[in-house]
C-alpha atoms as a PDB file:
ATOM      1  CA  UNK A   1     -28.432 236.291 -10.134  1.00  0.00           C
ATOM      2  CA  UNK A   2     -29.358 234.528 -13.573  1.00  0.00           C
ATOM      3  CA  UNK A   3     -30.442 235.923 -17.012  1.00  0.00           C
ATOM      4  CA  UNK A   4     -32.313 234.776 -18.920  1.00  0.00           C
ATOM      5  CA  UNK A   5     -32.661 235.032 -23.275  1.00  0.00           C
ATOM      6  CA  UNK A   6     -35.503 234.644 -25.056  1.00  0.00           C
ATOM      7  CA  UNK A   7     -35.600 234.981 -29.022  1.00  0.00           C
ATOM      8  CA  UNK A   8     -38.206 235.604 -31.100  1.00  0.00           C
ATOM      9  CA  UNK A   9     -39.273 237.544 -34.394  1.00  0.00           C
ATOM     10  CA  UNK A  10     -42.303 238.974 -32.227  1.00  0.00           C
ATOM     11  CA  UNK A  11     -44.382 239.759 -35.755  1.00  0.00           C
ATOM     12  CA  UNK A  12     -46.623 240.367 -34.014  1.00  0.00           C
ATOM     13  CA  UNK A  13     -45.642 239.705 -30.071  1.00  0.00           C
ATOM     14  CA  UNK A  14     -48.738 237.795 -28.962  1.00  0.00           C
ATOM     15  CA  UNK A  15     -50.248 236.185 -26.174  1.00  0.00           C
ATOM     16  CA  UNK A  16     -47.896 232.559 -26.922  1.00  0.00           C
ATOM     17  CA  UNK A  17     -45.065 234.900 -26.044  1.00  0.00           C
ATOM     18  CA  UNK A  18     -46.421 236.483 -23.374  1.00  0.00           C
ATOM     19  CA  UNK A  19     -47.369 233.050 -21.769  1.00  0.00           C
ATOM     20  CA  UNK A  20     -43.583 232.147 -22.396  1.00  0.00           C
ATOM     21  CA  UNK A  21     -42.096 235.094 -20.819  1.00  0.00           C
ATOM     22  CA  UNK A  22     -44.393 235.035 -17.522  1.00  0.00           C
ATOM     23  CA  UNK A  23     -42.504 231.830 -17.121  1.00  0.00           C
ATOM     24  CA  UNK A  24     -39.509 232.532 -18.135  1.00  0.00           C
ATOM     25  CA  UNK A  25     -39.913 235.386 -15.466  1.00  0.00           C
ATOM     26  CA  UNK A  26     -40.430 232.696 -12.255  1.00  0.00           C
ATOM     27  CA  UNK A  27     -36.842 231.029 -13.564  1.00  0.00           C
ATOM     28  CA  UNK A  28     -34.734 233.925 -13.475  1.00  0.00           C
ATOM     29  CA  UNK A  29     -33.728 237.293 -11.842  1.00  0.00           C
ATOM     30  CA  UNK A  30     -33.606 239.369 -15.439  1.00  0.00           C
ATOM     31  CA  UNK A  31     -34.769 238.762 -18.987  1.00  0.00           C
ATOM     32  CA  UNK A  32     -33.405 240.175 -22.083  1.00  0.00           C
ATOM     33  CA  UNK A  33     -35.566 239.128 -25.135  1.00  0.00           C
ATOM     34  CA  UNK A  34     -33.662 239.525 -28.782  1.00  0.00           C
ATOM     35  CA  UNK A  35     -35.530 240.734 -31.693  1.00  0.00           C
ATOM     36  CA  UNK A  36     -34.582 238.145 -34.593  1.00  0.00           C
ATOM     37  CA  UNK A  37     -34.568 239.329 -37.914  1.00  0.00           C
ATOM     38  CA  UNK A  38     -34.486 243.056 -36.659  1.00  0.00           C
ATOM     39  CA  UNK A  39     -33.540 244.706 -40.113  1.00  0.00           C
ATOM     40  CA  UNK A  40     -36.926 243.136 -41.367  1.00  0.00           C
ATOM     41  CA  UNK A  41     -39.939 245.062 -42.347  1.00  0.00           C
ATOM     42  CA  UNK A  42     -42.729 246.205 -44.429  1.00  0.00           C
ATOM     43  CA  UNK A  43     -43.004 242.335 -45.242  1.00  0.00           C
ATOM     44  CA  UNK A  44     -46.006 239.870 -45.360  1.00  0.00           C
ATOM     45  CA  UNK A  45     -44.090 237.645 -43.176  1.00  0.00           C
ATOM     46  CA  UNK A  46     -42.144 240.372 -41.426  1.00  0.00           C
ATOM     47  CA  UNK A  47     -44.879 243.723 -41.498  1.00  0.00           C
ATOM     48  CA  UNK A  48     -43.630 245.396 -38.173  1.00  0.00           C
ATOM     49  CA  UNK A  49     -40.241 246.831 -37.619  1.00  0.00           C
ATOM     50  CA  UNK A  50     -37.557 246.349 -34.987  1.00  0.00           C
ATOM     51  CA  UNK A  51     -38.598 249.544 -33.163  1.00  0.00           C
ATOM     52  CA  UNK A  52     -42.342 249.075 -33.268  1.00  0.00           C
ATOM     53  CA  UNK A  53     -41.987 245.588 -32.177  1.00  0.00           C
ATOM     54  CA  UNK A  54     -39.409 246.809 -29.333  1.00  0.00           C
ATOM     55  CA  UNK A  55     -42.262 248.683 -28.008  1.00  0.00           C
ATOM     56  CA  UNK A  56     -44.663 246.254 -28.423  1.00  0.00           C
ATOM     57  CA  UNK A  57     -42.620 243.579 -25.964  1.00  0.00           C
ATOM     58  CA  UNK A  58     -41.356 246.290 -23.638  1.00  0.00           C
ATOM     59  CA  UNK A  59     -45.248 247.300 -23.018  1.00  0.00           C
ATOM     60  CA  UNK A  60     -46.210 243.982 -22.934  1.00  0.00           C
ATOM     61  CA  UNK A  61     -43.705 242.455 -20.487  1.00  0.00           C
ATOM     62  CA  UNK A  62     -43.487 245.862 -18.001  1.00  0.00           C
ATOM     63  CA  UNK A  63     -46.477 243.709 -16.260  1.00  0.00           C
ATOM     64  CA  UNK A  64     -43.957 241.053 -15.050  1.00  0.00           C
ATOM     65  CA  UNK A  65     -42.459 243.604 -12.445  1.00  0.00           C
ATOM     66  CA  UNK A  66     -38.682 241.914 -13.789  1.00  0.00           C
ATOM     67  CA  UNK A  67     -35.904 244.046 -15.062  1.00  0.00           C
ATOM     68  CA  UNK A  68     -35.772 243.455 -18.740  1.00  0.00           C
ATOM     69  CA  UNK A  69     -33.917 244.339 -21.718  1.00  0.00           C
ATOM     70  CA  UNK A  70     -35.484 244.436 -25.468  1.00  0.00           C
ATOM     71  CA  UNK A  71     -32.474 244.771 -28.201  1.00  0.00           C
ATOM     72  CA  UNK A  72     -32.791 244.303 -31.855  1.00  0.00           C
ATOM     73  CA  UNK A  73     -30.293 241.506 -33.618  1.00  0.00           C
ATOM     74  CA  UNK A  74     -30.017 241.694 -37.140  1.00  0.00           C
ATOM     75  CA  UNK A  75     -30.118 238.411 -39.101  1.00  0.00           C
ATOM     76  CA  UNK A  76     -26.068 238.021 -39.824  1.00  0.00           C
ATOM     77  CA  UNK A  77     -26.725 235.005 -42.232  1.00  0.00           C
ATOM     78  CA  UNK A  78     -23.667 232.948 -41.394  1.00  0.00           C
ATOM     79  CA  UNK A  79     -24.377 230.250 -39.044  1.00  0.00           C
ATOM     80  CA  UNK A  80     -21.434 228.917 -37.269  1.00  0.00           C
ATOM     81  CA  UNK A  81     -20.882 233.028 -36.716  1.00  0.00           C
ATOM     82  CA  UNK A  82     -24.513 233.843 -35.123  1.00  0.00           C
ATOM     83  CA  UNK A  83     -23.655 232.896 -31.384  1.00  0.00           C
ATOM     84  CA  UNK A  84     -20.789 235.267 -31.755  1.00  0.00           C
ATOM     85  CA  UNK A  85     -22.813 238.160 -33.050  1.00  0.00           C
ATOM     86  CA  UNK A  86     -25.621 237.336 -30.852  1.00  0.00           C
ATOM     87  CA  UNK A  87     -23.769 237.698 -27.402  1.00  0.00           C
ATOM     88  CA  UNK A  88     -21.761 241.011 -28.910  1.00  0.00           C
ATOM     89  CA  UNK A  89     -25.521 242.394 -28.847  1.00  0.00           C
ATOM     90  CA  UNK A  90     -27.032 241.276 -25.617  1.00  0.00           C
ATOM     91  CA  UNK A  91     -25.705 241.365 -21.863  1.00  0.00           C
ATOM     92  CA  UNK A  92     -24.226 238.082 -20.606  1.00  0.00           C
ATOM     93  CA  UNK A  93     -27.023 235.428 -20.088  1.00  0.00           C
ATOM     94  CA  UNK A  94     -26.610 232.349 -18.236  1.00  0.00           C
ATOM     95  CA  UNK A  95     -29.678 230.449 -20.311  1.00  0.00           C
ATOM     96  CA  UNK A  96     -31.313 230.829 -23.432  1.00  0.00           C
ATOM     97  CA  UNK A  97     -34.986 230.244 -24.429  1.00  0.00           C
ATOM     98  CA  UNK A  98     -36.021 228.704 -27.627  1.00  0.00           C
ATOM     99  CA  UNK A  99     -37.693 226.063 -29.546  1.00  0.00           C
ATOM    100  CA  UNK A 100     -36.006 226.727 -32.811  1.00  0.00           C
ATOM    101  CA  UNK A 101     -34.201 223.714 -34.214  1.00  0.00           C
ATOM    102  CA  UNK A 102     -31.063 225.476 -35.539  1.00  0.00           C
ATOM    103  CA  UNK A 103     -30.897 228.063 -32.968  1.00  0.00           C
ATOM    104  CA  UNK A 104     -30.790 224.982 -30.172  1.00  0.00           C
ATOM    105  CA  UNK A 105     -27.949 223.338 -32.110  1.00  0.00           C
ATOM    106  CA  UNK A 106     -25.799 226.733 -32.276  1.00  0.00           C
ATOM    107  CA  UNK A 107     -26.240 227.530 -28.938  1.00  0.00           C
ATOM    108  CA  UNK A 108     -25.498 224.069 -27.450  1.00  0.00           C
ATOM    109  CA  UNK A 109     -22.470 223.830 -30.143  1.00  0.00           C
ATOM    110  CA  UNK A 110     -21.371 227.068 -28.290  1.00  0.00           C
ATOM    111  CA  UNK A 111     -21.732 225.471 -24.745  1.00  0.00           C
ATOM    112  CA  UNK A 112     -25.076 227.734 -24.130  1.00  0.00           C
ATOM    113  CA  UNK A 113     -27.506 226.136 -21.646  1.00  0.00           C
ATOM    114  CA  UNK A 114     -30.853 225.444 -23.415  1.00  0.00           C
ATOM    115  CA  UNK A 115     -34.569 225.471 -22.268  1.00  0.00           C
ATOM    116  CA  UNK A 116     -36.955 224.818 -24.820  1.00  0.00           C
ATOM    117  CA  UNK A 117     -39.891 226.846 -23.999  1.00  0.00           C
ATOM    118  CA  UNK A 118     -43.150 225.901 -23.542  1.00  0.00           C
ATOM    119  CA  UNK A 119     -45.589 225.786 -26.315  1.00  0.00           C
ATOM    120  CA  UNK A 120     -48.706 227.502 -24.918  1.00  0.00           C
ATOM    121  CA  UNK A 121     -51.532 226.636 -27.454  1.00  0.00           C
ATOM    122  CA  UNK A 122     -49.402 227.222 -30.374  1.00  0.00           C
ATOM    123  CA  UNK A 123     -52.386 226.273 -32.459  1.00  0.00           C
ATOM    124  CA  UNK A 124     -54.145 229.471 -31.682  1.00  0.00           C
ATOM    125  CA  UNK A 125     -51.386 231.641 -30.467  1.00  0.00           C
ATOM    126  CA  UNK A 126     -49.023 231.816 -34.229  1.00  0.00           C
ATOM    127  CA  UNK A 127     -48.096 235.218 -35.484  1.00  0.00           C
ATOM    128  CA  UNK A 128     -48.612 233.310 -39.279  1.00  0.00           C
ATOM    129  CA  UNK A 129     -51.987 233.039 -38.132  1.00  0.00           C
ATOM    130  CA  UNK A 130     -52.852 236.508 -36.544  1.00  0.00           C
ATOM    131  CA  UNK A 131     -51.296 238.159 -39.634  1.00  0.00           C
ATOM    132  CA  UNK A 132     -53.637 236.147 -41.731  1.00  0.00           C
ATOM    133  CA  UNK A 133     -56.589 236.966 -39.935  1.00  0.00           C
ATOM    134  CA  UNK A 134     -55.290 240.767 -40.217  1.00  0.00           C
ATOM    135  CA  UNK A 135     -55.561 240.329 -44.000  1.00  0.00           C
ATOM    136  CA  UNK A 136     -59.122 238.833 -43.707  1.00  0.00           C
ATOM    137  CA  UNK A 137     -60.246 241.563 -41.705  1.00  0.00           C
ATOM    138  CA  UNK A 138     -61.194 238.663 -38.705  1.00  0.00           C
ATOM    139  CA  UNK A 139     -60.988 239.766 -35.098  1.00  0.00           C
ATOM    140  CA  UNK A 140     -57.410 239.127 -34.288  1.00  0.00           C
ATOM    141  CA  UNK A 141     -57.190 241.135 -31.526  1.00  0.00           C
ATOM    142  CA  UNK A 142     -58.178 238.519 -28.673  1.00  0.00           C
ATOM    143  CA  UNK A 143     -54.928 236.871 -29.600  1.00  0.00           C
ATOM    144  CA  UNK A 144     -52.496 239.652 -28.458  1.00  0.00           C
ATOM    145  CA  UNK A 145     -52.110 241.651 -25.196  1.00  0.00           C
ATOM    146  CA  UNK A 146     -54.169 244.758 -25.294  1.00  0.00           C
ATOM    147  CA  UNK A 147     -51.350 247.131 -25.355  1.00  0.00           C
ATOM    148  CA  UNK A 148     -49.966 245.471 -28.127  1.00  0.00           C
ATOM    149  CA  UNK A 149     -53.491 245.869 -29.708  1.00  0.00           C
ATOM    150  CA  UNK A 150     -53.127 249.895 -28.978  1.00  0.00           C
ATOM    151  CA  UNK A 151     -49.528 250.035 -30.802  1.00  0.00           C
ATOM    152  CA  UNK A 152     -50.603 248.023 -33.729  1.00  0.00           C
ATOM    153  CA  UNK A 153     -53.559 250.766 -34.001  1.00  0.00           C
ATOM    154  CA  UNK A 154     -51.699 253.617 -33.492  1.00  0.00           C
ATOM    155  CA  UNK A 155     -48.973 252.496 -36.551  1.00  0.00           C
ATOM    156  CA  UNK A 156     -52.045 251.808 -39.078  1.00  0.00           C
ATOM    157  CA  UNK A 157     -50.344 247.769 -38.896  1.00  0.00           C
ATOM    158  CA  UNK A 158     -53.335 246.408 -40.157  1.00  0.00           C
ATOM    159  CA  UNK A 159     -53.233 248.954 -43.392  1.00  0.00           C
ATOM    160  CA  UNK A 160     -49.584 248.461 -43.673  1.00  0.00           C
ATOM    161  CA  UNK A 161     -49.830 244.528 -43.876  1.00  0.00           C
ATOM    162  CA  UNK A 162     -52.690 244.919 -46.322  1.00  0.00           C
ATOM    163  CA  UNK A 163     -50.440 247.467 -48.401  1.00  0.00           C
ATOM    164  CA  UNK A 164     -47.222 245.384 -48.655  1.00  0.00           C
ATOM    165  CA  UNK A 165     -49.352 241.814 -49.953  1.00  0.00           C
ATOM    166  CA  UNK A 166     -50.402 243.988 -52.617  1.00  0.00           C
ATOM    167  CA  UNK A 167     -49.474 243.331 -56.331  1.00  0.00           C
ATOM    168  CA  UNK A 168     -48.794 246.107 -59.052  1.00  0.00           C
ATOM    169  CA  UNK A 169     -49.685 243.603 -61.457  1.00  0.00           C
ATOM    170  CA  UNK A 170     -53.197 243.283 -62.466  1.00  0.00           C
END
């Protein structure tokens, strides 16, 4: 049996990811995606917090018919110690998913097998850019799984985003 991790900030999880996953899900028996920067929120880069975006993958990702696990890692800001951390918070994985520079380096510097993931049209499918349309008031919501759509609905994310670029100064 092989697991599989996948990391990502998931703000929001969108239809890149979701392209990602469904492959990641034909190259091994269980997946465990890590929420990065979990203690993040109520940010313009970082609106939606660990829980909502738990339930936004977990929704998402129930489709796949693959046993799964969705666990928040807090950023631990010490490099050389993040493998370390990152394994005490996830079940043992046997691969790891990513296309982030650093995160390659610390995982192969640890003796982690890494996949870079494919990049499925990462020029429409960027959470910078869905957030951004969110703040234009654009349609955004062909860009992420409907259930996804529901949750971001249902937490007022759209309001929230708008609320936390605000200024107090005039």
């Amino acid at each position: 049996m092989s697991r599989g991790l996948y990391l990502g900030r998931f703000q929001p999880y969108h239809l890149g990811h979701h392209q990602v996953l469904k492959q990641i899900a034909k190259e091994v028996d269980e997946i465990i995606v890590g929420i990065g920067s979990a203690q993040k929120s109520h940010e313009i880069e970082n609106p939606f917090t660990a829980g909502e975006r738990v339930l936004m993958v977990s929704s998402a990702i129930k489709e796949f018919d693959i046993k799964h696990y969705v666990i928040p890692i807090e950023d631990i800001q010490r490099n050389s110690l993040w493998v370390s951390h990152v394994k005490s918070m996830v079940p043992p994985f046997d691969i790891a998913y990513t296309n982030n520079p650093l995160v390659i380096e610390l995982l192969r510097e640890a003796g982690i097998e890494v996949k870079q993931s494919p990049l499925f049209k990462r020029n429409r499918y960027s959470g910078t850019q869905i957030r951004a349309m969110m703040l234009k008031g654009e349609k955004w919501e062909q860009f992420v799984p409907e259930n996804v759509v529901e949750i971001i609905k249902e937490i007022n994310g759209v309001k929230r985003l708008r609320t936390v670029t605000q200024s107090d100064q005039e």
